[in-house]
Protein backbone atom coordinates (compact mmCIF):
# COMPACT_ATOMS: atom_id res chain seq x y z
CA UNK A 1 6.74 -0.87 37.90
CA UNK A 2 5.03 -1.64 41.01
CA UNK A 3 3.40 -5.51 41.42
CA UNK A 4 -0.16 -5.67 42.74
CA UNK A 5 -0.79 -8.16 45.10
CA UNK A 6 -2.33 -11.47 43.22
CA UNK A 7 -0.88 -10.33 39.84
CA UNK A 8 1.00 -12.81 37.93
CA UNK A 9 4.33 -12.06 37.48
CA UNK A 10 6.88 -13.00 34.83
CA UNK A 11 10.98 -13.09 34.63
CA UNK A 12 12.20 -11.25 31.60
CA UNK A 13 14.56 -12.93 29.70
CA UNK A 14 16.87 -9.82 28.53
CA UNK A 15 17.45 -8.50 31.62
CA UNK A 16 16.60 -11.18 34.34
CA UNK A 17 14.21 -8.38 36.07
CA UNK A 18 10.32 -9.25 37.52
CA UNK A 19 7.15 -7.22 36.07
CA UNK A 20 3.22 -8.10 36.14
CA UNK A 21 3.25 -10.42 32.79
CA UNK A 22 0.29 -8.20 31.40
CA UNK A 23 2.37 -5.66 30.78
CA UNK A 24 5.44 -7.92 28.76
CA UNK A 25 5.46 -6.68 24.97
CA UNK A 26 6.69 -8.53 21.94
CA UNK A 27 10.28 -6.95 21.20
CA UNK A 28 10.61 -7.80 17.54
CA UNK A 29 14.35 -6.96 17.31
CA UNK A 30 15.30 -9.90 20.42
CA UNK A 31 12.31 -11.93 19.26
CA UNK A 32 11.19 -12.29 22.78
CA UNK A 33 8.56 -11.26 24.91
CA UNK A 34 10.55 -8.44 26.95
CA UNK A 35 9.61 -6.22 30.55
CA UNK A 36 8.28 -2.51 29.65
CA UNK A 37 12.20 -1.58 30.17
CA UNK A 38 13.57 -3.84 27.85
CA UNK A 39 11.06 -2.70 24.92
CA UNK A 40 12.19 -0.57 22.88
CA UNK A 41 9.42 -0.08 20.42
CA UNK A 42 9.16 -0.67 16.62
CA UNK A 43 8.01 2.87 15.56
CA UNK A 44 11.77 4.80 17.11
CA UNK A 45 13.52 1.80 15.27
CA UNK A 46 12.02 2.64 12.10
CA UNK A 47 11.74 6.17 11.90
CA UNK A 48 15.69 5.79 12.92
CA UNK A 49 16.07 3.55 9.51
CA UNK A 50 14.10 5.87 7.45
CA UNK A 51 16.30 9.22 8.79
CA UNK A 52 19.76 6.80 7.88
CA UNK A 53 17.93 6.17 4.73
CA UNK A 54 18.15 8.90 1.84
CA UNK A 55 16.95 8.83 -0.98
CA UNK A 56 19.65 9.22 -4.06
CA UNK A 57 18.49 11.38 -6.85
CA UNK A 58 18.59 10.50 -10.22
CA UNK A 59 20.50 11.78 -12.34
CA UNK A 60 19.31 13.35 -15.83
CA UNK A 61 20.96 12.40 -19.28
CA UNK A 62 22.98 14.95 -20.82
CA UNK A 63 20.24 17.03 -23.29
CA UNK A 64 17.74 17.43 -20.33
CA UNK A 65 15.43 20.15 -20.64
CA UNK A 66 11.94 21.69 -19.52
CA UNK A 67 10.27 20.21 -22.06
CA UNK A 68 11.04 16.37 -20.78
CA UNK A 69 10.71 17.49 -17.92
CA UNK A 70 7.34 18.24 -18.67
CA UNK A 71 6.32 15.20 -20.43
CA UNK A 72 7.87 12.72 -17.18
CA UNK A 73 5.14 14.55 -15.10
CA UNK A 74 2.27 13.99 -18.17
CA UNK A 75 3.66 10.19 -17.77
CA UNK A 76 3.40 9.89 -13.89
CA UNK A 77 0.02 11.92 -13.68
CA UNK A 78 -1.41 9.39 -16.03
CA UNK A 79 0.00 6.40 -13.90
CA UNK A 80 -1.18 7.63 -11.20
CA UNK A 81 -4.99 8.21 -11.55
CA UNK A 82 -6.75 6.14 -9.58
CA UNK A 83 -10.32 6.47 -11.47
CA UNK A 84 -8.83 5.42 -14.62
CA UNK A 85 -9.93 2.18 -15.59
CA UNK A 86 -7.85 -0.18 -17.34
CA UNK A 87 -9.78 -1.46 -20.55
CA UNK A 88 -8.33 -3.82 -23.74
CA UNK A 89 -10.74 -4.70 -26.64
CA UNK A 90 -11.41 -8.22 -26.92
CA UNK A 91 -10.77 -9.45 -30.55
CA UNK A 92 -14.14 -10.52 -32.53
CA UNK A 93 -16.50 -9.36 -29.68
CA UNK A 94 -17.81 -6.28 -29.38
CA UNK A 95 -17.12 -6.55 -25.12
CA UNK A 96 -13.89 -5.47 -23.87
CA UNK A 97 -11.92 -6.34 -21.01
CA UNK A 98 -12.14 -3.93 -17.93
CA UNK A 99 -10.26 -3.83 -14.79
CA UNK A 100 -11.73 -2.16 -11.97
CA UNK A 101 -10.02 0.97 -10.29
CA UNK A 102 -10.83 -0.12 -6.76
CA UNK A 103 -10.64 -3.90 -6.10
CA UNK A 104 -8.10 -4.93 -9.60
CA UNK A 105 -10.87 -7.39 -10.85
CA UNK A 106 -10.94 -8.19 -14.59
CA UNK A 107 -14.49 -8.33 -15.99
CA UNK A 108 -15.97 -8.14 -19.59
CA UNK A 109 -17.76 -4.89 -20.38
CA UNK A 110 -20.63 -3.80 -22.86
CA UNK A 111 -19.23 -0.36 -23.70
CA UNK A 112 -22.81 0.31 -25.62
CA UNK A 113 -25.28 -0.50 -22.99
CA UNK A 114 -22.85 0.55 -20.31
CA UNK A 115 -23.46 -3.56 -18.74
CA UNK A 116 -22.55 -4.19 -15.86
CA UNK A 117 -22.60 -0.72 -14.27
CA UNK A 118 -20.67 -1.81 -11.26
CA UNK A 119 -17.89 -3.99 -10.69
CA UNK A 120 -19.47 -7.17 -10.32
CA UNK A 121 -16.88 -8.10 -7.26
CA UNK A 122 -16.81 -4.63 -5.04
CA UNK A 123 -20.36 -3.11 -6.32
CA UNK A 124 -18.22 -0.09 -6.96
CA UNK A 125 -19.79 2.26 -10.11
CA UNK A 126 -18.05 2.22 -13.47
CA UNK A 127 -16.55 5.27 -14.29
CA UNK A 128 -18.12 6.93 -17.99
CA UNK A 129 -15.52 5.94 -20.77
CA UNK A 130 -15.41 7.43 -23.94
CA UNK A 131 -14.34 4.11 -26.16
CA UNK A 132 -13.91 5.66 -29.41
CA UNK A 133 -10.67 4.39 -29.61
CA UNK A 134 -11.38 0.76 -28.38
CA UNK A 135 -13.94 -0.10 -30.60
């Protein structure tokens, strides 16, 4: 790297060499701030890990079929859905206790008059429940 007159330059302390100090880098490996020669960058590091890395399969218990195979993925798809709020009755009220989707904050609910309609916290809209079951 080629040193402009006036530039401030810095000794790197992996490899003893000289380089304009605006250019050093953090190398988090050494823990030290290292020439553009001596970096070797966090991204090839990781992706390295993650190729080493596999991941090991599970294996099924004897008596697997299509059928659990199907429910797992009923199971997982009902984890997984973001827009489905997370509500518990509260005993001797008629409110019930409602997470919201978006920011995890817990909040009472009015499942009649639909109060508050957003999350009081993120402003974000409550999504329509049915709460035939909760009441």
């Amino acid at each position: 790297m080629m040193i402009k007159p006036g530039e401030v330059t810095a000794v790197c302390k992996n490899c003893g060499g000289k380089a304009p100090a605006s250019s050093f880098k953090l190398d988090y490996k050494a823990r030290l701030m290292v020439c553009p020669n001596c970096f070797s960058g966090k991204k090839n590091s990781i992706q390295k890990m993650f190729e080493k890395r596999e991941s090991p399969k599970r294996e099924k218990p004897p008596g697997w079929d299509k059928e659990d195979e199907l429910l797992e993925q009923l199971t997982r798809s009902k984890r997984a859905d973001p827009n489905r709020p997370r509500i518990e009755r509260i005993p001797g009220s008629i409110f019930v206790k409602m997470v919201c989707s978006n920011c995890n904050y817990k909040f009472k609910f009015h499942p009649l008059n639909n109060i508050p309609r957003n999350c009081p916290y993120c402003d974000k809209e409550n999504p329509k429940v049915k709460m035939r079951g909760v009441l």
